[in-house]
N, C-alpha and C. Protein backbone atom coordinates (compact mmCIF):
# COMPACT_ATOMS: atom_id res chain seq x y z
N UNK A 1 -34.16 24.56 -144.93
CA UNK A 1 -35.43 23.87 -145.13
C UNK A 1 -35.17 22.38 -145.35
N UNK A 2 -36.37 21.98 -144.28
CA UNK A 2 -35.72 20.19 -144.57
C UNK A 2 -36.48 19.53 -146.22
N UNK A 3 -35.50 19.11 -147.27
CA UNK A 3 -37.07 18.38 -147.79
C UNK A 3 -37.27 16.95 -147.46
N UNK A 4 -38.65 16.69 -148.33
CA UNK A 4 -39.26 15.46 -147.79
C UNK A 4 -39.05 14.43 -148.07
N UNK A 5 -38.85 13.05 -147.14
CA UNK A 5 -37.78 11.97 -147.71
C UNK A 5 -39.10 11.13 -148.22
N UNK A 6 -38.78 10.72 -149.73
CA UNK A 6 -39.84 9.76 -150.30
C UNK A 6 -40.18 8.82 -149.71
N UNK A 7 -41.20 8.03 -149.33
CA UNK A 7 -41.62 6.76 -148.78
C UNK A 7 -42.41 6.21 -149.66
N UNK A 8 -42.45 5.04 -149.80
CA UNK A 8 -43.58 3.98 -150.49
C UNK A 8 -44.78 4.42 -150.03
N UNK A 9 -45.29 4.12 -149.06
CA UNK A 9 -46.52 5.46 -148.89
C UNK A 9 -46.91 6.57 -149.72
N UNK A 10 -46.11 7.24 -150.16
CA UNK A 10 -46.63 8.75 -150.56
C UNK A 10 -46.17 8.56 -151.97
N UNK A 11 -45.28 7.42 -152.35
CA UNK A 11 -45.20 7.22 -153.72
C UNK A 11 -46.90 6.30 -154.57
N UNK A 12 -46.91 5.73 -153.32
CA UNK A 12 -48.46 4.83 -153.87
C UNK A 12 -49.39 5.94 -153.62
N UNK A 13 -49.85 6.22 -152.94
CA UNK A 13 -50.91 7.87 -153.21
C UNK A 13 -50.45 8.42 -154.55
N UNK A 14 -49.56 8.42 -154.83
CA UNK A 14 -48.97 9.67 -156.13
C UNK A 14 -49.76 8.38 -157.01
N UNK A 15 -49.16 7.34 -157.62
CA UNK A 15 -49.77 6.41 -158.00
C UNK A 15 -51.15 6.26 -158.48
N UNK A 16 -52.29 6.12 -156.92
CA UNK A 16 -53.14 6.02 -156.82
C UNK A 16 -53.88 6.91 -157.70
N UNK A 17 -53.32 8.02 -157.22
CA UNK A 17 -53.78 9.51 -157.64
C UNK A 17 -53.53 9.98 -159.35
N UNK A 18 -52.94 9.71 -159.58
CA UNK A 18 -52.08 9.98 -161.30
C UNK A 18 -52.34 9.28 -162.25
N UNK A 19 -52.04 7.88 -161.74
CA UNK A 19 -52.26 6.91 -162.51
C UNK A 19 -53.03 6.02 -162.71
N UNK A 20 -53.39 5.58 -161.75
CA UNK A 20 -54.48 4.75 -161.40
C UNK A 20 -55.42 5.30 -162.25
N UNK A 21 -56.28 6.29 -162.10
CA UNK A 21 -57.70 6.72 -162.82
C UNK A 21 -57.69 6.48 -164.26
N UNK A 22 -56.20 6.57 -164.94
CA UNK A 22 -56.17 6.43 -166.23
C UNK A 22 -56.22 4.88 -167.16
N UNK A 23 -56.60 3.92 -165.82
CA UNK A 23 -56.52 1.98 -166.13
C UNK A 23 -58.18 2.62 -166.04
N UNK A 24 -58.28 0.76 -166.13
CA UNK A 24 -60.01 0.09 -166.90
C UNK A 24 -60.36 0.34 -165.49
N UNK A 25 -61.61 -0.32 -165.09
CA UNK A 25 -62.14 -0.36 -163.64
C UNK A 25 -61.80 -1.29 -163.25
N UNK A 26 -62.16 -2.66 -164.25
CA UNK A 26 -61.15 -3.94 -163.24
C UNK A 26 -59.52 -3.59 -162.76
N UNK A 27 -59.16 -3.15 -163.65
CA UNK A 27 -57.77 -3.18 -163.01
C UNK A 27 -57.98 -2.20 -161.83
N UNK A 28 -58.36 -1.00 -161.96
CA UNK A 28 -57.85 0.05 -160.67
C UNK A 28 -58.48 -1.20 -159.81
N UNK A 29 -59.92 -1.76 -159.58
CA UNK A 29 -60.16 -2.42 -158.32
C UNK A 29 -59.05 -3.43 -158.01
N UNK A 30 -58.63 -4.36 -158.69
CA UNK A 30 -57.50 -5.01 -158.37
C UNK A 30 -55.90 -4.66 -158.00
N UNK A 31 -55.79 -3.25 -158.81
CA UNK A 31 -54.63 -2.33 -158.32
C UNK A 31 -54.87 -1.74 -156.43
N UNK A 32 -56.00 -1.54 -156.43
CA UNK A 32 -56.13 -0.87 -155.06
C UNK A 32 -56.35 -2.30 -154.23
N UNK A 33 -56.57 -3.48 -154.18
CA UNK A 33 -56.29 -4.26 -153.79
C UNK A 33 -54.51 -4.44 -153.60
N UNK A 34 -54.24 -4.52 -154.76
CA UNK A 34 -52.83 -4.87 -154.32
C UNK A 34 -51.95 -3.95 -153.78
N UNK A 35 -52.46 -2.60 -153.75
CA UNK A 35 -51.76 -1.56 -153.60
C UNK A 35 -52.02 -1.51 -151.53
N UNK A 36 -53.32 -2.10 -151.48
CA UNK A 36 -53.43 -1.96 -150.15
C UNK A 36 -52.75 -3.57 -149.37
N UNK A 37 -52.67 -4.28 -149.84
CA UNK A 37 -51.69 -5.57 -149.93
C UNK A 37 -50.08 -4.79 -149.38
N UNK A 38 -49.76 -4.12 -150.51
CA UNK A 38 -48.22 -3.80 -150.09
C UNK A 38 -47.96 -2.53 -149.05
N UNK A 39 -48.82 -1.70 -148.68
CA UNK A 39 -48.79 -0.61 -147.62
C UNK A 39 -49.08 -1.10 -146.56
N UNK A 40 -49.51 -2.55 -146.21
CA UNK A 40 -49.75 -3.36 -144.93
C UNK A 40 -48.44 -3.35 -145.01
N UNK A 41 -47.66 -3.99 -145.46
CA UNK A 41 -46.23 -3.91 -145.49
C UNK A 41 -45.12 -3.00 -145.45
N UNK A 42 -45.04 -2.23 -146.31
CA UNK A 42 -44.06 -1.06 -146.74
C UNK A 42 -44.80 0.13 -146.48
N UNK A 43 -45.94 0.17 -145.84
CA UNK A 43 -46.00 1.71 -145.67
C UNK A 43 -46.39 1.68 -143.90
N UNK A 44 -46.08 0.68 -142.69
CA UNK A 44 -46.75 0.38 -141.52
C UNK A 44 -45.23 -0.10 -140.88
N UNK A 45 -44.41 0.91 -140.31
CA UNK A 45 -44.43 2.37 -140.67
C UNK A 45 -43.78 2.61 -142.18
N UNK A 46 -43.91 4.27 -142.27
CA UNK A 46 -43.73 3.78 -143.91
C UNK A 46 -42.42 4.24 -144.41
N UNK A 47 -42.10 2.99 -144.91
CA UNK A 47 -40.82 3.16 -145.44
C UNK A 47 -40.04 3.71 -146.65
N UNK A 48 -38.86 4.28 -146.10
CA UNK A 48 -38.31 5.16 -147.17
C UNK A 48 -37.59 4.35 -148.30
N UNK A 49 -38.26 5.02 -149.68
CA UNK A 49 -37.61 4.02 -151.04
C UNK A 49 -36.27 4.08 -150.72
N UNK A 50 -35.24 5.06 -150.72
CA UNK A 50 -33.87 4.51 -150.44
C UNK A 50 -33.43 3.24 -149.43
N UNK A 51 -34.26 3.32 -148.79
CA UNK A 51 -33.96 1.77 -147.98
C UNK A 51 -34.52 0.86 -148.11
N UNK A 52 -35.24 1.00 -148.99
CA UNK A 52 -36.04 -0.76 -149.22
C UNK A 52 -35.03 -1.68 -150.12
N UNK A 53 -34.77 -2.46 -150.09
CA UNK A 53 -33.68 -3.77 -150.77
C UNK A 53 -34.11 -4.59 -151.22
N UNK A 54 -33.77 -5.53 -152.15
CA UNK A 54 -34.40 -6.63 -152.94
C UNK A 54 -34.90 -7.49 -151.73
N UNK A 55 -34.24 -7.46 -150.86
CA UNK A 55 -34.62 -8.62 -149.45
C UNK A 55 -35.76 -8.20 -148.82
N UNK A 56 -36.19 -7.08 -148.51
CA UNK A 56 -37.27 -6.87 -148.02
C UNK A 56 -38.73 -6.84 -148.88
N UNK A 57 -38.14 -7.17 -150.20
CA UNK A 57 -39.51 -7.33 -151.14
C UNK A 57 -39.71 -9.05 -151.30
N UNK A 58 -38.43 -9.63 -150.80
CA UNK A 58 -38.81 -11.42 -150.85
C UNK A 58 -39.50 -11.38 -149.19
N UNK A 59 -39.05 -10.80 -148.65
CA UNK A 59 -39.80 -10.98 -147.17
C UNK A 59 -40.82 -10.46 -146.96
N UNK A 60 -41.56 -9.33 -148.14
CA UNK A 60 -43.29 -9.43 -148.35
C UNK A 60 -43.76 -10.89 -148.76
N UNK A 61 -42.80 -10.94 -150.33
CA UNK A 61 -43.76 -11.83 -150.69
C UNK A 61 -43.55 -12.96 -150.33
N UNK A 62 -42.50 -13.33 -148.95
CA UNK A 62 -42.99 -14.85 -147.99
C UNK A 62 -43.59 -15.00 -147.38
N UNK A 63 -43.94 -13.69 -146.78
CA UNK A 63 -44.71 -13.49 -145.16
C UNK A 63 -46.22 -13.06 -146.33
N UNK A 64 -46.42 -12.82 -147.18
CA UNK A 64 -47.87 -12.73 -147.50
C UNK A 64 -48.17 -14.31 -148.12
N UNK A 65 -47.72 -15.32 -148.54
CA UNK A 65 -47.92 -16.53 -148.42
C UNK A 65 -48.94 -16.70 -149.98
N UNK A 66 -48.57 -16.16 -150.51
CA UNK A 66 -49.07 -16.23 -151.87
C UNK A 66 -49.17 -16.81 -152.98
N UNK A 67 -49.96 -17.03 -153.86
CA UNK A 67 -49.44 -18.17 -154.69
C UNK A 67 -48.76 -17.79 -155.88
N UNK A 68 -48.28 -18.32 -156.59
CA UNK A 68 -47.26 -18.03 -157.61
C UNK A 68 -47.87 -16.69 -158.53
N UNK A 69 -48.73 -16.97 -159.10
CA UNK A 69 -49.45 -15.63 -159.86
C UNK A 69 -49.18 -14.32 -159.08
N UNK A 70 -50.04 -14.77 -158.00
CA UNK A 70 -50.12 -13.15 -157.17
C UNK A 70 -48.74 -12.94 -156.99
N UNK A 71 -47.79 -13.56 -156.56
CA UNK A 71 -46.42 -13.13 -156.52
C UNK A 71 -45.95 -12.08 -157.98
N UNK A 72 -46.24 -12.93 -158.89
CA UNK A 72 -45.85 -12.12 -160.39
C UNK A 72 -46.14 -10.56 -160.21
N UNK A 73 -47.78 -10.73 -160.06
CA UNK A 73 -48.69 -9.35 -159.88
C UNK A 73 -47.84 -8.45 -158.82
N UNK A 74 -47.78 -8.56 -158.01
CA UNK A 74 -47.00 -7.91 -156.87
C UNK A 74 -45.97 -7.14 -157.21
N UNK A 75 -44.69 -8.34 -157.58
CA UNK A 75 -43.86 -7.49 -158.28
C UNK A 75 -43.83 -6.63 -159.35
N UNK A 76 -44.89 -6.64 -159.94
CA UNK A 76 -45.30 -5.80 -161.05
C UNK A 76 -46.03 -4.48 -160.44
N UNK A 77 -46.79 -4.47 -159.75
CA UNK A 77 -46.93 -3.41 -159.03
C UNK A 77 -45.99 -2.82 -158.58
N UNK A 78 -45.05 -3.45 -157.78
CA UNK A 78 -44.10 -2.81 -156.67
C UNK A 78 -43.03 -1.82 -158.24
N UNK A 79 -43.08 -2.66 -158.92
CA UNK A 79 -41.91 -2.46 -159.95
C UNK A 79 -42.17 -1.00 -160.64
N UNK A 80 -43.69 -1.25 -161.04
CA UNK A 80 -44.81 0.21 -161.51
C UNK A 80 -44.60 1.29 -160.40
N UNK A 81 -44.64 1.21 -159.27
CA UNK A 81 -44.70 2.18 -158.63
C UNK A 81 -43.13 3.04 -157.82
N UNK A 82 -42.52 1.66 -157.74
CA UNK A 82 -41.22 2.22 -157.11
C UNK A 82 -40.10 2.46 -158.51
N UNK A 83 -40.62 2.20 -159.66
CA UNK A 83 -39.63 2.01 -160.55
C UNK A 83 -39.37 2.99 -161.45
């Protein structure tokens, strides 16, 4: 039996799903913002947590062109969910 290789994708659903409901409403709306922010990225196609690298999380947050805050936020998400 094969099992299933984790992806950032199906780790942010778990996320979405678990955790999320248990924040305020501002935050989940701003969480599902950012959460749909980083699956443009890491889940198109979706990539497996063993292979994601510190380099491919500076090459979100260059190519999303962001300003310093939202950068913080980001990694704080990414950190919450993959961590």
């Amino acid at each position: 039996m094969k099992s299933e290789v984790a992806t950032f994708l199906t780790v942010a659903i778990r996320y979405e799903n678990e955790v999320l409901p248990m924040k305020a409403e501002g935050t989940q709306r701003t969480n599902k913002t950012n959460i749909k922010r980083l699956l443009e990225f890491f889940g198109n196609p979706p990539a497996p947590l063993d292979d994601i690298e510190p380099y491919h999380i500076k090459q979100y947050l260059d190519s999303a062109k962001n300003i310093k805050l939202h950068q913080q936020i980001m990694r704080l998400h990414y950190s919450t969910i993959y961590g």
